[in-house]
Protein backbone atom coordinates (compact mmCIF):
# COMPACT_ATOMS: atom_id res chain seq x y z
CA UNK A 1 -22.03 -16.78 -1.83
CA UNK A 2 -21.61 -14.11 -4.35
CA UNK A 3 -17.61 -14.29 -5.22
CA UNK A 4 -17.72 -10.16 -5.66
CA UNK A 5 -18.51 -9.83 -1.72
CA UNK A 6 -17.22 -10.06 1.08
CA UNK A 7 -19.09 -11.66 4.16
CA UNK A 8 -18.53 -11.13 7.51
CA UNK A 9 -15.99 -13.53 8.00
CA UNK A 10 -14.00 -12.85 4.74
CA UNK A 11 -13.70 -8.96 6.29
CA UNK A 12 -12.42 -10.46 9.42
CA UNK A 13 -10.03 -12.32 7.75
CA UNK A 14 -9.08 -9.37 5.84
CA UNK A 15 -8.66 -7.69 9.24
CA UNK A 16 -6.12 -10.44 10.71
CA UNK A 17 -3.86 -10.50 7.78
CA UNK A 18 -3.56 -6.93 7.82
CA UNK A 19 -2.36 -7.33 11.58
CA UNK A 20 0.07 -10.41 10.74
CA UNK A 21 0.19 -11.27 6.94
CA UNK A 22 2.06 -14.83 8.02
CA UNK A 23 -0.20 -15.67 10.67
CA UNK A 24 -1.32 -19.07 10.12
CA UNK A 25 -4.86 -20.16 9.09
CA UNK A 26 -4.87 -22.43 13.06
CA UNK A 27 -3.75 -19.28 14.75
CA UNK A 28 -6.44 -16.53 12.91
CA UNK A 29 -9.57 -19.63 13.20
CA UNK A 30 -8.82 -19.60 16.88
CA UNK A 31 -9.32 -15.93 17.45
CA UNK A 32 -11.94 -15.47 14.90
CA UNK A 33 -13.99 -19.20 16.50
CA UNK A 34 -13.74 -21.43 13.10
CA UNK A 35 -12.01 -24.09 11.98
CA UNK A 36 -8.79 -23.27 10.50
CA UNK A 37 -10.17 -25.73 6.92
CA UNK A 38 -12.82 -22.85 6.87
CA UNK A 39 -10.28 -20.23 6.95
CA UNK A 40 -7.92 -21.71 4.69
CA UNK A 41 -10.67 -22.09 2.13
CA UNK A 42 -11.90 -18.93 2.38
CA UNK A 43 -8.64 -17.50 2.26
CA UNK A 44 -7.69 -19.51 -0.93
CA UNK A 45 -11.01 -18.41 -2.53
CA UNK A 46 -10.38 -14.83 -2.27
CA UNK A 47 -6.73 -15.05 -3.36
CA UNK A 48 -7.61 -17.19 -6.31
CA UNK A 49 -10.49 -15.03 -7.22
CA UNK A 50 -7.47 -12.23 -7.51
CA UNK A 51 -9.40 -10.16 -4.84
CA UNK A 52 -7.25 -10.79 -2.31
CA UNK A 53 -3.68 -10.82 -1.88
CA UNK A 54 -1.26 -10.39 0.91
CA UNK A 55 2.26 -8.86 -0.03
CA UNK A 56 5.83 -8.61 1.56
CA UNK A 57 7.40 -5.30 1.41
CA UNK A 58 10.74 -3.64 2.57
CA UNK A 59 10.59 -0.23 4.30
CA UNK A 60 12.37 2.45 1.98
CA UNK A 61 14.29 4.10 4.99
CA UNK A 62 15.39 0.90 6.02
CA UNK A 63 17.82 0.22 2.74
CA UNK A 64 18.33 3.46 2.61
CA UNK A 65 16.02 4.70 -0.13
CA UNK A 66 13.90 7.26 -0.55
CA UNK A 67 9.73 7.48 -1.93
CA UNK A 68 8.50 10.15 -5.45
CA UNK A 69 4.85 10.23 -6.01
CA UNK A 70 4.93 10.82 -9.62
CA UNK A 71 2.44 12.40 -11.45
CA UNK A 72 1.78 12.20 -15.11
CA UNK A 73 -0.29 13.80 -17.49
CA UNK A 74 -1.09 12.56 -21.23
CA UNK A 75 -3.97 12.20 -23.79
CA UNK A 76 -6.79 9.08 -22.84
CA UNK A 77 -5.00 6.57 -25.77
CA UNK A 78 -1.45 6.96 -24.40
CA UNK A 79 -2.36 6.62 -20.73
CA UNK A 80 -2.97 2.99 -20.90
CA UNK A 81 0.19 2.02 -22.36
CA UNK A 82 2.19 4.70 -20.47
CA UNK A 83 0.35 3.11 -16.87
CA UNK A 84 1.19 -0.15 -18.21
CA UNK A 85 4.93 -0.19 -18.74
CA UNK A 86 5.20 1.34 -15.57
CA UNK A 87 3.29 -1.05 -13.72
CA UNK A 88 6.08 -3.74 -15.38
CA UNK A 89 9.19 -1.85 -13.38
CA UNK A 90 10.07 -3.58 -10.35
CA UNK A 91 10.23 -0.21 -8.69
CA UNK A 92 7.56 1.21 -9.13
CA UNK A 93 4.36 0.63 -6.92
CA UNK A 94 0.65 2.32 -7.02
CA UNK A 95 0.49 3.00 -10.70
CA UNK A 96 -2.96 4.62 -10.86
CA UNK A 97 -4.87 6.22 -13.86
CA UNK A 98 -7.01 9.31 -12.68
CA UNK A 99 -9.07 11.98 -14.04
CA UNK A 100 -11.21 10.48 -17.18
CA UNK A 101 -7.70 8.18 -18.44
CA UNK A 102 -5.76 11.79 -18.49
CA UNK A 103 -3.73 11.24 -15.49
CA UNK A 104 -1.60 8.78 -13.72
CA UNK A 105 0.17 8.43 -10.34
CA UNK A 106 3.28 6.47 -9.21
CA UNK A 107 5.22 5.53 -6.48
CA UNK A 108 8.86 5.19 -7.12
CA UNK A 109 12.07 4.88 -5.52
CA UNK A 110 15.69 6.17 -5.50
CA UNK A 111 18.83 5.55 -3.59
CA UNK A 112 19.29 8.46 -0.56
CA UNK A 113 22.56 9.60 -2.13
CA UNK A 114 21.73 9.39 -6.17
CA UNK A 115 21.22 11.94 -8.81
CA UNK A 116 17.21 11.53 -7.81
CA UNK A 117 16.40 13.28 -11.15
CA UNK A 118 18.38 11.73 -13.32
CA UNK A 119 17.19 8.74 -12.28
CA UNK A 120 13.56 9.48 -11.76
CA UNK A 121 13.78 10.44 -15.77
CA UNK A 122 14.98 6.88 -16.73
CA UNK A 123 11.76 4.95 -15.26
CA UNK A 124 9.42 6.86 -17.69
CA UNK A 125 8.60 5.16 -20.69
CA UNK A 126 10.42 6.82 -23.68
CA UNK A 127 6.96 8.50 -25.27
CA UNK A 128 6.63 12.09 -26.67
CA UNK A 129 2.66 11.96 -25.22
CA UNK A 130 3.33 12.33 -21.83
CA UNK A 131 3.13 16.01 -21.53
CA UNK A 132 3.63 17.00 -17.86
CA UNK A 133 5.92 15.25 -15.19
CA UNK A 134 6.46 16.38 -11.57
CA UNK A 135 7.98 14.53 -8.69
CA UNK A 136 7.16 14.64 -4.86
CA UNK A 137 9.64 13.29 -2.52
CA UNK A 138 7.47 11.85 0.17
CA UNK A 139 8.74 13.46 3.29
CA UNK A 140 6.71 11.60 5.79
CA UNK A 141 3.41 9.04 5.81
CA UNK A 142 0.96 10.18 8.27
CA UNK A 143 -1.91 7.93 7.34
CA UNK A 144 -2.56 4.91 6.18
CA UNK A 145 0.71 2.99 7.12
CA UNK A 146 -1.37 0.75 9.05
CA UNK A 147 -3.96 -0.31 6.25
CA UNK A 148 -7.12 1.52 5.36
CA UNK A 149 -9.40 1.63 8.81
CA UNK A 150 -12.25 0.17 5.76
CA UNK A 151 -10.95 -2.78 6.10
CA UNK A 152 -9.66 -2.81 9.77
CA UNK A 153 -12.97 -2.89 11.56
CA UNK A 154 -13.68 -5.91 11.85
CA UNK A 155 -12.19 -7.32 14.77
CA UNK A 156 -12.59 -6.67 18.33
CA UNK A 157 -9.90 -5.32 20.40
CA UNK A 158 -9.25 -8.25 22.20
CA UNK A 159 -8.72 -10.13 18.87
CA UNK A 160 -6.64 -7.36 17.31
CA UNK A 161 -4.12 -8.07 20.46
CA UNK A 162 -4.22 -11.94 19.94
CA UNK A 163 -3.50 -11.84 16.14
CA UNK A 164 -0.50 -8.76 16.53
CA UNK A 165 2.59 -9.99 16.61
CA UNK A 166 4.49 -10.01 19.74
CA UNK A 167 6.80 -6.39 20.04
CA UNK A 168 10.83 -6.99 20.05
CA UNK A 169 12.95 -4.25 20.61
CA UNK A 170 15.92 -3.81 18.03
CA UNK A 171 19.12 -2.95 19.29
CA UNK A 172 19.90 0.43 19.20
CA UNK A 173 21.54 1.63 15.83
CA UNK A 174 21.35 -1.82 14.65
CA UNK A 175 21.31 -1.79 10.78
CA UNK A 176 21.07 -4.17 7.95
CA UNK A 177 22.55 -5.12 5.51
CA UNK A 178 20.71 -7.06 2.25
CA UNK A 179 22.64 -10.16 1.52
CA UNK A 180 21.28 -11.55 -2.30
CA UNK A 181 19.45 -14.55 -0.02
CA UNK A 182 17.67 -11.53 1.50
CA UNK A 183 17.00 -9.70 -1.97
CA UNK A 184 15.73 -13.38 -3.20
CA UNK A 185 13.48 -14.09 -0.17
CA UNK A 186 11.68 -9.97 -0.75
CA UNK A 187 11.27 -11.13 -4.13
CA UNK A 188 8.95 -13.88 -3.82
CA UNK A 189 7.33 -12.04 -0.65
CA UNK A 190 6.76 -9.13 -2.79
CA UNK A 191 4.56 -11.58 -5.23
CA UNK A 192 3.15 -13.85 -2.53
CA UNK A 193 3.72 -12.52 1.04
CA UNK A 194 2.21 -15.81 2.21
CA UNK A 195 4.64 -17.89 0.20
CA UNK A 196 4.96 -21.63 1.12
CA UNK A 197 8.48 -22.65 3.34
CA UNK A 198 9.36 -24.85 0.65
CA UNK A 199 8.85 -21.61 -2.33
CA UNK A 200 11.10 -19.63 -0.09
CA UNK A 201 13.85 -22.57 0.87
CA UNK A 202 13.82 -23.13 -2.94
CA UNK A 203 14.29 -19.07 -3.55
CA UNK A 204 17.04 -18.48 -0.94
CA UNK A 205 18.81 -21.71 -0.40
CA UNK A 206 18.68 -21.29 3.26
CA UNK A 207 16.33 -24.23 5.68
CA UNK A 208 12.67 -23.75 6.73
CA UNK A 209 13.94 -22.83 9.93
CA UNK A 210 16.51 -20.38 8.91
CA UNK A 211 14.07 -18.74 6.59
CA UNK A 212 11.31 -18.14 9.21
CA UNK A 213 13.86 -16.79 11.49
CA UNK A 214 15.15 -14.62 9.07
CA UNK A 215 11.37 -12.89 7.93
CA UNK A 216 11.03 -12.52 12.12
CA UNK A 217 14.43 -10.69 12.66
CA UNK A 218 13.32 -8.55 9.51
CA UNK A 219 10.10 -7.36 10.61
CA UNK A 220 11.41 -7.02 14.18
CA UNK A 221 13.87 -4.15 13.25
CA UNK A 222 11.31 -2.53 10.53
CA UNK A 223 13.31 -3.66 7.04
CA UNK A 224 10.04 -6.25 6.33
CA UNK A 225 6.33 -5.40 6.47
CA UNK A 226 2.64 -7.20 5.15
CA UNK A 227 0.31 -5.43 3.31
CA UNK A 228 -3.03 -6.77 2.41
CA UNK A 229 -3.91 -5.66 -1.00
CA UNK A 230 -7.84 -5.64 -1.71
CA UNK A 231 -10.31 -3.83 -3.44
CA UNK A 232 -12.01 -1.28 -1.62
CA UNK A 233 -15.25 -1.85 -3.82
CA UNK A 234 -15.53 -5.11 -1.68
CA UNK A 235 -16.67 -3.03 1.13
CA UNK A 236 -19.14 -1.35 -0.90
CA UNK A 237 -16.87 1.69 -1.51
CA UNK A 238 -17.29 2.88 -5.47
CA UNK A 239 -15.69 5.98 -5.14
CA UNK A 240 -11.74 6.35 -4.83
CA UNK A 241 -9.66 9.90 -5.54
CA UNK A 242 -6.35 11.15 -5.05
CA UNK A 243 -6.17 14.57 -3.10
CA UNK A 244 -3.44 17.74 -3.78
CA UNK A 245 -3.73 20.10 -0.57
CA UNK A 246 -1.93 23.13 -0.34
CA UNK A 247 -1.39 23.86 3.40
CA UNK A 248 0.51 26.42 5.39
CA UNK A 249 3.39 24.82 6.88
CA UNK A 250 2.92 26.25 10.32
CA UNK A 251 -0.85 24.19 9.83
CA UNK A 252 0.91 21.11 8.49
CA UNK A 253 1.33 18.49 11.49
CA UNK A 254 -1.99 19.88 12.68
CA UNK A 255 -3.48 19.12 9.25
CA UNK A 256 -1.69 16.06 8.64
CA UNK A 257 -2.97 14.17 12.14
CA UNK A 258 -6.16 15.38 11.42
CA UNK A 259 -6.47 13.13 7.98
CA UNK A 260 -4.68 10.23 9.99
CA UNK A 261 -7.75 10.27 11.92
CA UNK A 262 -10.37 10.38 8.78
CA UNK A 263 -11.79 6.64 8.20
CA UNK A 264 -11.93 7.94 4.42
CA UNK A 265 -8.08 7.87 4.23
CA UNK A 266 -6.41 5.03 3.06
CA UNK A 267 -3.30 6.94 2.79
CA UNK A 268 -2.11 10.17 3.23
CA UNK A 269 1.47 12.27 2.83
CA UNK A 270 3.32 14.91 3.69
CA UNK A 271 5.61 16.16 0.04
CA UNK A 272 7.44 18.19 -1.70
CA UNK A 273 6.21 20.43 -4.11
CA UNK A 274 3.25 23.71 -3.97
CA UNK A 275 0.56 20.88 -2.89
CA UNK A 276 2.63 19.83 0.03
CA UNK A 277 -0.04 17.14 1.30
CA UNK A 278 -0.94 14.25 -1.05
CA UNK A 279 -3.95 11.46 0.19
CA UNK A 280 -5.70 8.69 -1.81
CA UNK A 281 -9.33 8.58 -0.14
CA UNK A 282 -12.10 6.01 -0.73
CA UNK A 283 -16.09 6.93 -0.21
CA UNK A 284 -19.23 4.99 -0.28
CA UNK A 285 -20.13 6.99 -3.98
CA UNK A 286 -19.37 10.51 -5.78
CA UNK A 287 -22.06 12.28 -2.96
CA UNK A 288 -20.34 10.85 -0.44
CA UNK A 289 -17.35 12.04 -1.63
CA UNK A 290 -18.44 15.43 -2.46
CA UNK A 291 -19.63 15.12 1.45
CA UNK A 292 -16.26 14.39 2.76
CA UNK A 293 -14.57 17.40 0.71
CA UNK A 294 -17.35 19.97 2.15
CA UNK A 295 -17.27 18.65 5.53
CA UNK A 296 -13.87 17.09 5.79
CA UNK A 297 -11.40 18.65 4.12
CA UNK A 298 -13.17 21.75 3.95
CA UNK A 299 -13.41 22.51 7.54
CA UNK A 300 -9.58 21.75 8.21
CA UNK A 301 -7.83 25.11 9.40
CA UNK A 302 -4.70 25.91 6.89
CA UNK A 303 -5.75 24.17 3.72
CA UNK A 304 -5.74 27.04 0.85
CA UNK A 305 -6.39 25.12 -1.97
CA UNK A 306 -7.68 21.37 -2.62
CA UNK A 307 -7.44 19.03 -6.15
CA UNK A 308 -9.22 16.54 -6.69
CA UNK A 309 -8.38 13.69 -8.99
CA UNK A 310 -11.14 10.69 -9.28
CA UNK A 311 -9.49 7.58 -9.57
CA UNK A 312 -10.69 5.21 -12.83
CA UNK A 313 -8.50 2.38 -12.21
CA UNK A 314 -5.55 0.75 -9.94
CA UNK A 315 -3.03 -0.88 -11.99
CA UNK A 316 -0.79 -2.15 -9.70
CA UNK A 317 -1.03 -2.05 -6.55
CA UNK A 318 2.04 -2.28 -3.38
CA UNK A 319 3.32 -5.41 -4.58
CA UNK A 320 4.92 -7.03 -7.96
CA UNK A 321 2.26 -7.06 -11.00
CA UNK A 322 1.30 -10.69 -11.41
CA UNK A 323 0.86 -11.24 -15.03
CA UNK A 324 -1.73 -13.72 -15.85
């Protein structure tokens, strides 16, 4: 098998860890009809390969924080270096370089109730070549929060609702509150969302028992979440850009729940700033791109103005950079 594809049972498996990263190899073979050795190894294949990796996050609302996309522009030989320090801050997520090396994107966080400027300031590398900063508090995610729908097709219903964990309702206005167990246990999620019991015992000090009890009551009032991070050229889609629409705000929502329901999408946002919706899209190639702008975004009722910026590469992704 050629180690840069995927097969139709690696995109399954794809599929099921996006529904429940921590869903063991038994419980996904059962639903997908293998033997959970064969979906252990082909799990450990892609994840050793680097092409596959599953990732524990926190929800920013949750711990009361709040999401920039920051943009950057520089010269070609600073970009690198500039995407690359970034990329090493443990609060920074979807450091992207865009537009020929010229550009790069970033998603960072601040606390609700901080000097958001101040602060936003102190995460940029301290380099005269970056010539243009601006910040976009993400408002709202209207796309994309669920995984890209590239990689969620395919699975059959049926097996979407056997893999998906089992709803619990939180009590209402229950909070939390991040003990440093907790901030040790997102940690090593962050890195390895499908990090052994004895990893996580060894992080947090707590038993196996208290540990998977804890990750449950964390996901079931929406502090913890799984991503799946993957490449989209996998799926035999070469062409990636991030989008700047300007939209009227009385077409906004309209707009907005029109991308959620694009399969190019893998994420889309409402901001702050004159290009008030932001999305990172992924096409098939540059035609099929150029299709999707005519025919997708083109057509959409209250968009006055569209920028596009081709993506060139992804250096880091949702969860911590793993450094080789």
């Amino acid at each position: 098998m050629d180690p840069l594809t995927l097969d139709g049972l690696d995109r399954q498996l794809a599929h099921a860890l996006q529904i429940d990263g921590r869903a063991s190899f038994s419980q996904i073979a059962a639903v997908l009809g293998t033997s959970d050795r064969t979906i252990a190894r082909r799990y450990r294949r892609l994840r050793s390969a680097g092409l596959l990796r599953v990732v524990g996050l926190p929800y920013a609302a949750a711990l009361g924080h709040v999401e920039w996309l920051v943009r950057m522009r520089c010269p070609p030989d600073a970009a690198v270096p500039v995407a690359s320090a970034l990329a090493q801050r443990a609060d920074t997520s979807w450091v992207t370089l865009l537009s020929g090396g010229t550009e790069i994107t970033c998603i960072t966080r601040t606390r609700a109730q901080s000097v958001e400027g101040e602060l936003l300031l102190q995460k940029l590398p301290r380099t005269s070549r970056i010539t243009a900063v601006t910040a976009h508090c993400i408002l709202r995610a209207v796309a994309g929060t669920n995984g890209w729908p590239g990689r969620t097709a395919a699975l059959e219903p049926d097996q979407v609702a056997a893999l998906r964990p089992a709803p619990e309702v939180a009590a209402p206005g229950e909070r939390i509150s991040l003990s440093t167990a907790d901030n040790h246990l997102l940690t090593v999620l962050a890195k390895d969302g499908r990090a052994s019991a004895p990893a996580l015992t060894a992080a947090t000090g707590w038993s196996e028992t208290t540990v998977r009890r804890r990750i449950e009551h964390l996901r079931r009032i929406d502090v913890l979440y799984f991503d799946v991070e993957i490449e989209p050229a996998l799926f035999g889609h070469t062409a990636e850009a991030m989008l700047w629409l300007t939209v009227a705000p009385a077409a906004l929502t309209t707009v907005t729940r029109a991308l959620a329901g694009h399969p190019q999408v893998g994420y889309a946002a409402a901001v702050t700033g004159p290009a008030n919706v932001a999305a990172s899209v992924v096409c098939h190639d540059l035609d099929d791109l150029y299709q999707y702008l005519a025919h997708g975004i083109g057509t959409l009722d209250g968009v006055s103005r569209a920028e596009t910026a081709p993506v060139v590469r992804r250096v880091k992704g949702a969860g911590t950079l793993l450094v080789p």
